[in-house]
N, C-alpha and C. Protein backbone atom coordinates (compact mmCIF):
# COMPACT_ATOMS: atom_id res chain seq x y z
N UNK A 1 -129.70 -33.04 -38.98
CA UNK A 1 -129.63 -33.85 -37.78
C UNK A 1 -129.61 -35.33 -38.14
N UNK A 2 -128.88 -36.46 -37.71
CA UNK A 2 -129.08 -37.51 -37.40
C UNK A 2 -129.05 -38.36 -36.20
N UNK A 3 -129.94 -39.34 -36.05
CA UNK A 3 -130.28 -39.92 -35.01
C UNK A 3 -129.60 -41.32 -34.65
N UNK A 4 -128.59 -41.34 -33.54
CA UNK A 4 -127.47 -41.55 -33.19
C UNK A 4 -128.34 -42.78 -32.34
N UNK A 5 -127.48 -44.30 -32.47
CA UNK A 5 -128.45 -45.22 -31.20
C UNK A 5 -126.87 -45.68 -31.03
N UNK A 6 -126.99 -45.91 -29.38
CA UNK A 6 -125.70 -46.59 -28.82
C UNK A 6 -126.71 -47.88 -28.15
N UNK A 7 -126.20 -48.85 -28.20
CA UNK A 7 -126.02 -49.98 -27.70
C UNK A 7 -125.37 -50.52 -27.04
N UNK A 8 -125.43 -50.90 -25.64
CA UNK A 8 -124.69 -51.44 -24.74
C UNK A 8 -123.93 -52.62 -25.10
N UNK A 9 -122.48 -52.85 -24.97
CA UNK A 9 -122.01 -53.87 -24.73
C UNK A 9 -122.63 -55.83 -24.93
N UNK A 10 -123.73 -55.17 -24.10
CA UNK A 10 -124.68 -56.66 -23.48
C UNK A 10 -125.64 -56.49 -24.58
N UNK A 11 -125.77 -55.57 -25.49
CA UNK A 11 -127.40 -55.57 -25.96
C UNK A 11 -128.26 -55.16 -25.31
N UNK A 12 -128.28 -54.60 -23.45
CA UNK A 12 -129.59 -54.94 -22.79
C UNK A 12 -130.04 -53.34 -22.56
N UNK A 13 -128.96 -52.14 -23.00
CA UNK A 13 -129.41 -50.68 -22.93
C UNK A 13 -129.17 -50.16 -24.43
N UNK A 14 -130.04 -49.28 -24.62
CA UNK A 14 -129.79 -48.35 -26.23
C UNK A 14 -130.69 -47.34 -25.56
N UNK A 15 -129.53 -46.05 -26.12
CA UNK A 15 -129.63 -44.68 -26.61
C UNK A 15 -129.69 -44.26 -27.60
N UNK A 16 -130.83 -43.38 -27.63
CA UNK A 16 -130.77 -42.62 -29.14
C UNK A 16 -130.24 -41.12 -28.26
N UNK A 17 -129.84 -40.41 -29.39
CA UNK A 17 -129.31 -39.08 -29.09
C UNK A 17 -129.77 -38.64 -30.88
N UNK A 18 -129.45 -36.80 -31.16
CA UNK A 18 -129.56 -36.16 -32.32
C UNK A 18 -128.23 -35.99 -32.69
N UNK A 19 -127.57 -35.22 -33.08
CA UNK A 19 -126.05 -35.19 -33.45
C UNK A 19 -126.13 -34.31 -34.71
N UNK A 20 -125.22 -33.47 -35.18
CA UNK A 20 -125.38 -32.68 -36.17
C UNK A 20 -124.19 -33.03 -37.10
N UNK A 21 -124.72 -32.79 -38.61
CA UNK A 21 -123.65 -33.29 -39.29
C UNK A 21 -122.37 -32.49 -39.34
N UNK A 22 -121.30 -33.13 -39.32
CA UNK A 22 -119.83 -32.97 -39.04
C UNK A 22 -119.40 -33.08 -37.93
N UNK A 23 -120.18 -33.71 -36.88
CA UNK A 23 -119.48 -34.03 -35.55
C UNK A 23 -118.86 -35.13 -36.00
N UNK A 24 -117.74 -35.68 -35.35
CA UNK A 24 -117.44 -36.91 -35.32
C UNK A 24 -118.13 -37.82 -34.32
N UNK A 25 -118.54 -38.77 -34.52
CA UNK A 25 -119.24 -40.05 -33.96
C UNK A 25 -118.53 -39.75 -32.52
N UNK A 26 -117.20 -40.20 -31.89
CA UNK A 26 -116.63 -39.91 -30.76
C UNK A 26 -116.96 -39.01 -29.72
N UNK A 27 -117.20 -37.65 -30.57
CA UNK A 27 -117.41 -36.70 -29.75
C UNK A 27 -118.99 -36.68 -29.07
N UNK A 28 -119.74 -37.25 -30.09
CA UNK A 28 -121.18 -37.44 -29.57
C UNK A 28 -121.19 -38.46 -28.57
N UNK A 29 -120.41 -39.42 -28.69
CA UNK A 29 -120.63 -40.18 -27.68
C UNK A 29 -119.94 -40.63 -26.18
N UNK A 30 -118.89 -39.56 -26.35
CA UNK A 30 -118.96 -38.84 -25.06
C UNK A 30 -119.75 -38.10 -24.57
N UNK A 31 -120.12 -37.08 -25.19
CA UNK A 31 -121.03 -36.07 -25.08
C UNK A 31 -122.52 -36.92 -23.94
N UNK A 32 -122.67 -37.98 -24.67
CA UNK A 32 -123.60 -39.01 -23.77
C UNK A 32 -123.22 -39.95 -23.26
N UNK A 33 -122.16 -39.71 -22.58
CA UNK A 33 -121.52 -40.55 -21.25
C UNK A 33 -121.46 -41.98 -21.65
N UNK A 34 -121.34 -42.33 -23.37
CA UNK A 34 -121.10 -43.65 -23.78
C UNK A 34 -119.30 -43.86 -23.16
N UNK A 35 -119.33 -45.76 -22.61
CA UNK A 35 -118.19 -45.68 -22.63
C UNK A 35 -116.56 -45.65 -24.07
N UNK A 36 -116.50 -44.51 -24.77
CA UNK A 36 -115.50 -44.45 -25.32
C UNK A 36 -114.55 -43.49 -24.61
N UNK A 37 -113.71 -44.27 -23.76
CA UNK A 37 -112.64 -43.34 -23.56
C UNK A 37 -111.89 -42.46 -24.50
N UNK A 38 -111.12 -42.80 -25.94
CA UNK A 38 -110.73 -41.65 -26.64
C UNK A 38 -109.45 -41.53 -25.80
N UNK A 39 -108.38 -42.00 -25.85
CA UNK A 39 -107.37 -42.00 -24.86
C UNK A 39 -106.62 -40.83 -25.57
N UNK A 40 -106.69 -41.39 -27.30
CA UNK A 40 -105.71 -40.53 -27.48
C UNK A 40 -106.19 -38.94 -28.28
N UNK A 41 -107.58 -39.02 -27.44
CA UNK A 41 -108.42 -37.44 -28.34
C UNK A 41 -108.57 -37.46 -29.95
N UNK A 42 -108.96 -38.58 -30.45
CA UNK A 42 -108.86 -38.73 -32.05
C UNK A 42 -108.42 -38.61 -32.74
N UNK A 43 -107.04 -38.67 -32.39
CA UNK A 43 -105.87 -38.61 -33.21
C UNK A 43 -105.63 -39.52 -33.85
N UNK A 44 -106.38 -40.99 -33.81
CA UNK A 44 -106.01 -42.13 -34.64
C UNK A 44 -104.56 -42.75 -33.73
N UNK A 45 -104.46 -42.87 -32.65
CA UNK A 45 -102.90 -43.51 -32.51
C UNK A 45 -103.55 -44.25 -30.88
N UNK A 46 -104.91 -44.88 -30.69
CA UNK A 46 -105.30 -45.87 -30.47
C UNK A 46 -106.33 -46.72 -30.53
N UNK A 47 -106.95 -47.54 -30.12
CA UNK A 47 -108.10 -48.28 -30.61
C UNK A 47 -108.87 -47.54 -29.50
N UNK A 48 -108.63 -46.90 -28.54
CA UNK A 48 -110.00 -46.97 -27.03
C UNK A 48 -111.27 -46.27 -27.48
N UNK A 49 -111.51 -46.09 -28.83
CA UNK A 49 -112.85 -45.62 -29.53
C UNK A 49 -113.55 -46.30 -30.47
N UNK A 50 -113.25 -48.04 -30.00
CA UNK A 50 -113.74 -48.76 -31.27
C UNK A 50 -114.68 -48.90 -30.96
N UNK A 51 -116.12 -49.04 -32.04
CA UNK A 51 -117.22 -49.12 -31.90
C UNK A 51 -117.52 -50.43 -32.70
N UNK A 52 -118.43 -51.16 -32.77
CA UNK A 52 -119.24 -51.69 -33.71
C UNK A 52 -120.14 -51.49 -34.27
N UNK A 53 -120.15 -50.96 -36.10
CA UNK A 53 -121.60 -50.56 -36.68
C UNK A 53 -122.41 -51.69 -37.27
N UNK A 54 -123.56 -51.05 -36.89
CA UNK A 54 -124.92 -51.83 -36.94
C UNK A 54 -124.54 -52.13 -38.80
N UNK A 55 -124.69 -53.74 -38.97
CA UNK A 55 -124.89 -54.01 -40.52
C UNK A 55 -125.38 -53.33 -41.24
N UNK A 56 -126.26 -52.85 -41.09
CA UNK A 56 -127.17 -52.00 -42.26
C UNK A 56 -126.64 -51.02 -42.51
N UNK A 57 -125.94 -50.30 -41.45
CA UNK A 57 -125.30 -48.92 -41.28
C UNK A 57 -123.54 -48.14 -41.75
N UNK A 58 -123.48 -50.17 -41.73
CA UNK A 58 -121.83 -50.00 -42.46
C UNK A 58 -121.61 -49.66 -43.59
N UNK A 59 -121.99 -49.65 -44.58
CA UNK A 59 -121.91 -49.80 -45.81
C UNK A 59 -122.31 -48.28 -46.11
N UNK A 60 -122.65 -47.07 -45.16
CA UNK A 60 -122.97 -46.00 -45.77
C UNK A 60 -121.88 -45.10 -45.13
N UNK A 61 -120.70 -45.73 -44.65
CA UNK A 61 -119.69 -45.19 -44.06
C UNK A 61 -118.42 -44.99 -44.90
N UNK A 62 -117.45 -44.28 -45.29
CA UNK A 62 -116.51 -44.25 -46.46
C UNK A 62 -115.91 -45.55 -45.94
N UNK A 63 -114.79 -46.09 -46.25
CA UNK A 63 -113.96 -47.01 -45.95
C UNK A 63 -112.81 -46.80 -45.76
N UNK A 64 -112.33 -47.21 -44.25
CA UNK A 64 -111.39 -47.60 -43.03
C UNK A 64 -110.12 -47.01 -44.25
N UNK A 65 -109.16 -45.95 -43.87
CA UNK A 65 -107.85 -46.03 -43.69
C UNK A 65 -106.94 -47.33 -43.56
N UNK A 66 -105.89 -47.04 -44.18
CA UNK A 66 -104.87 -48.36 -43.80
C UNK A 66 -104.75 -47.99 -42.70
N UNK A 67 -104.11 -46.84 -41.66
CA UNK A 67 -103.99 -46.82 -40.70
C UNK A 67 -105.02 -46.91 -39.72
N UNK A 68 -106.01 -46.91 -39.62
CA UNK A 68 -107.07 -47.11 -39.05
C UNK A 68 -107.30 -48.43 -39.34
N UNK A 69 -107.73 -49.31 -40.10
CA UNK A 69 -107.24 -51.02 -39.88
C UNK A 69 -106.18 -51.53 -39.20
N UNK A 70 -105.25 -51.15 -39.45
CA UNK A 70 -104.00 -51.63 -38.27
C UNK A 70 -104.26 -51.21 -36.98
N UNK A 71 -104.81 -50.38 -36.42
CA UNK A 71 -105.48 -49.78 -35.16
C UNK A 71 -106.11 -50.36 -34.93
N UNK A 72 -107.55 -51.38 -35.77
CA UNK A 72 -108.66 -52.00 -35.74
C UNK A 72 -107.47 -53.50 -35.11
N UNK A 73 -106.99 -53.78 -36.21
CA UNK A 73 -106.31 -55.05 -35.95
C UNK A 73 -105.60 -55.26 -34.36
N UNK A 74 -105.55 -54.07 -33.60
CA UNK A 74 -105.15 -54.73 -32.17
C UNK A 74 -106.16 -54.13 -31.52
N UNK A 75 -106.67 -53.99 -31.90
CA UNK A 75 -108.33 -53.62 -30.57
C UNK A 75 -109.11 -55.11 -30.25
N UNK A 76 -109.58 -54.66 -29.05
CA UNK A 76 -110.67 -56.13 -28.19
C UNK A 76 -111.88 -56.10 -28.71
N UNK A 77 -112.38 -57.66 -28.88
CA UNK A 77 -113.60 -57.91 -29.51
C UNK A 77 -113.86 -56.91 -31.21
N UNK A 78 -112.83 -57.60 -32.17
CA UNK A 78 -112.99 -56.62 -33.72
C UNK A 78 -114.30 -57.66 -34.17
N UNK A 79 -114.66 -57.04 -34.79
CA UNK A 79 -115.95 -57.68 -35.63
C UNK A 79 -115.79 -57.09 -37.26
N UNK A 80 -116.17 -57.47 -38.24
CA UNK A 80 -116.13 -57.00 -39.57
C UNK A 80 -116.65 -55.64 -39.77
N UNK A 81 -117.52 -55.30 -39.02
CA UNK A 81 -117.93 -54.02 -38.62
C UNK A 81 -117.95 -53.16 -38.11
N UNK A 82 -116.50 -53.33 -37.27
CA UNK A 82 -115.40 -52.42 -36.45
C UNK A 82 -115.28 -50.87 -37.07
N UNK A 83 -115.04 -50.07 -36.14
CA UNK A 83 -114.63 -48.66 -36.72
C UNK A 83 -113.80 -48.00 -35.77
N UNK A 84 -113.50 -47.29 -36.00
CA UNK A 84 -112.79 -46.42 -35.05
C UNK A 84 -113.56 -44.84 -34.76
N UNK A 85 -114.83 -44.91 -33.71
CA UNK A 85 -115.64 -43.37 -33.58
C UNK A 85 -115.10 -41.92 -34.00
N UNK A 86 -113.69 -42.30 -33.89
CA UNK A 86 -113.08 -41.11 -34.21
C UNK A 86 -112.87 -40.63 -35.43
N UNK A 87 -113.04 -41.54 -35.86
CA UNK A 87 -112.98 -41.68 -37.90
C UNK A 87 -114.20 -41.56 -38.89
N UNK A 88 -115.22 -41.71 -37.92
CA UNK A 88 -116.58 -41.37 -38.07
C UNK A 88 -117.08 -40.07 -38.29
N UNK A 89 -117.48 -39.40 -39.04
CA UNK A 89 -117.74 -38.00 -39.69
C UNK A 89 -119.21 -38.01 -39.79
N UNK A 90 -120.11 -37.52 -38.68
CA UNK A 90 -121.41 -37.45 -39.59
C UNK A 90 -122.30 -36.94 -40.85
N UNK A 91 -123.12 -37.77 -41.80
CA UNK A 91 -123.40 -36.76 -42.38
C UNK A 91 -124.86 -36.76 -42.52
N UNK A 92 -125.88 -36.10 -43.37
CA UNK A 92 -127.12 -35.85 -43.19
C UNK A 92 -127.63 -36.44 -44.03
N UNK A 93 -126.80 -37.29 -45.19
CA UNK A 93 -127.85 -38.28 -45.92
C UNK A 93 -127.87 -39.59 -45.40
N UNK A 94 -127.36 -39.90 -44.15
CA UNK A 94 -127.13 -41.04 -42.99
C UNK A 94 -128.46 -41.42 -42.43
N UNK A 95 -128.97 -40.39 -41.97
CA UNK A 95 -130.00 -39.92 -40.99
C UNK A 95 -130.32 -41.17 -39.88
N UNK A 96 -129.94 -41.82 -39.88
CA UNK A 96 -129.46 -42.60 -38.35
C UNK A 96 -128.47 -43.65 -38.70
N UNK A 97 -127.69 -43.64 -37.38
CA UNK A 97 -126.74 -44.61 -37.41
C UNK A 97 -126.63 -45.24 -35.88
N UNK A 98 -126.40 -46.94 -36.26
CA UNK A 98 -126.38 -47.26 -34.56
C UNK A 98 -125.23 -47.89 -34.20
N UNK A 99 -124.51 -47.93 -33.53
CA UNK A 99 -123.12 -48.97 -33.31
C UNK A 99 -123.07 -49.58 -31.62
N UNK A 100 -122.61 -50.45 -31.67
CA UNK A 100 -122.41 -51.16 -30.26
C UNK A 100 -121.55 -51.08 -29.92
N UNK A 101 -121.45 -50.63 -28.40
CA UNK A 101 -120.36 -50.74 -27.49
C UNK A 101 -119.57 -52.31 -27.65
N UNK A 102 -118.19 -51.93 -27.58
CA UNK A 102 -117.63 -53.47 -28.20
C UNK A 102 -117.51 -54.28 -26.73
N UNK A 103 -117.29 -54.27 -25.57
CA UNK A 103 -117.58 -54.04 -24.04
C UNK A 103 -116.36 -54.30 -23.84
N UNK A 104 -115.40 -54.05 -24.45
CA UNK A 104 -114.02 -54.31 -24.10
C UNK A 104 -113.04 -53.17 -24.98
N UNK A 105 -111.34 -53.01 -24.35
CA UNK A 105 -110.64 -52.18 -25.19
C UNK A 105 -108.99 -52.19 -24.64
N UNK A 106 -108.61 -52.08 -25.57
CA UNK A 106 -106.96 -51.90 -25.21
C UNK A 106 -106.28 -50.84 -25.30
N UNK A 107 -105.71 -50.00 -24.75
CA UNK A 107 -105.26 -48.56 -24.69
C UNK A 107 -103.59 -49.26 -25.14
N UNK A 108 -103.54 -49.08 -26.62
CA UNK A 108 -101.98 -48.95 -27.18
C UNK A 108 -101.05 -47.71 -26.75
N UNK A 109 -101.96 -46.67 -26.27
CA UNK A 109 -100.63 -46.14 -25.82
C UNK A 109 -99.57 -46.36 -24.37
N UNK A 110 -100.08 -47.18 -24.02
CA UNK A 110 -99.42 -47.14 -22.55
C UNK A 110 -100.04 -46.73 -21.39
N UNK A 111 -100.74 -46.08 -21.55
CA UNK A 111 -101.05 -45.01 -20.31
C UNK A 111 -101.71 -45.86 -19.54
């Protein structure tokens, strides 16, 4: 199990949730009515699942795809610590991870 904290947009709400390893980050956080739409179901072909990870927490994450940086590169509000939830794989030597709602997003596909 790891222990999952969402952070509001504003800073002014956080959730913890449990999450089991090999979910993807995305799916948990729908699962708790975080806003990640997921437009395009984690397929990688838009940004509407960008998160921001907590500093401490980045660095225990593999590192971003080229294609997943270019995805990063047109999403709202990127920070150095941008991810894409969907690209997020949990695992159990993590044992918590927290990321912030970015409070903004751009749906590249059109829809």
């Amino acid at each position: 199990m790891i222990r999952v904290r969402f952070i509001s947009a504003d800073g002014g709400q956080t959730r913890q949730v449990d999450a089991l390893t090999g979910e993807r980050l995305l799916d948990v956080a729908q699962a708790d009515g975080q806003p990640l739409e997921g437009t395009c179901e984690g397929q990688m072909a838009c940004s509407t699942c960008h998160v921001i990870v907590a500093a401490e927490d980045f660095a225990k994450l593999p590192p971003a795809s080229e294609e997943e940086e270019d995805l990063l590169d047109l999403a709202a509000n990127v920070s150095r610590h941008s991810r894409l939830a969907c690209q997020i794989v949990l695992k159990d030597e993590w044992e918590t991870l927290t990321v912030r709602m970015p409070g903004a997003h751009r749906n590249m596909q059109g829809r």
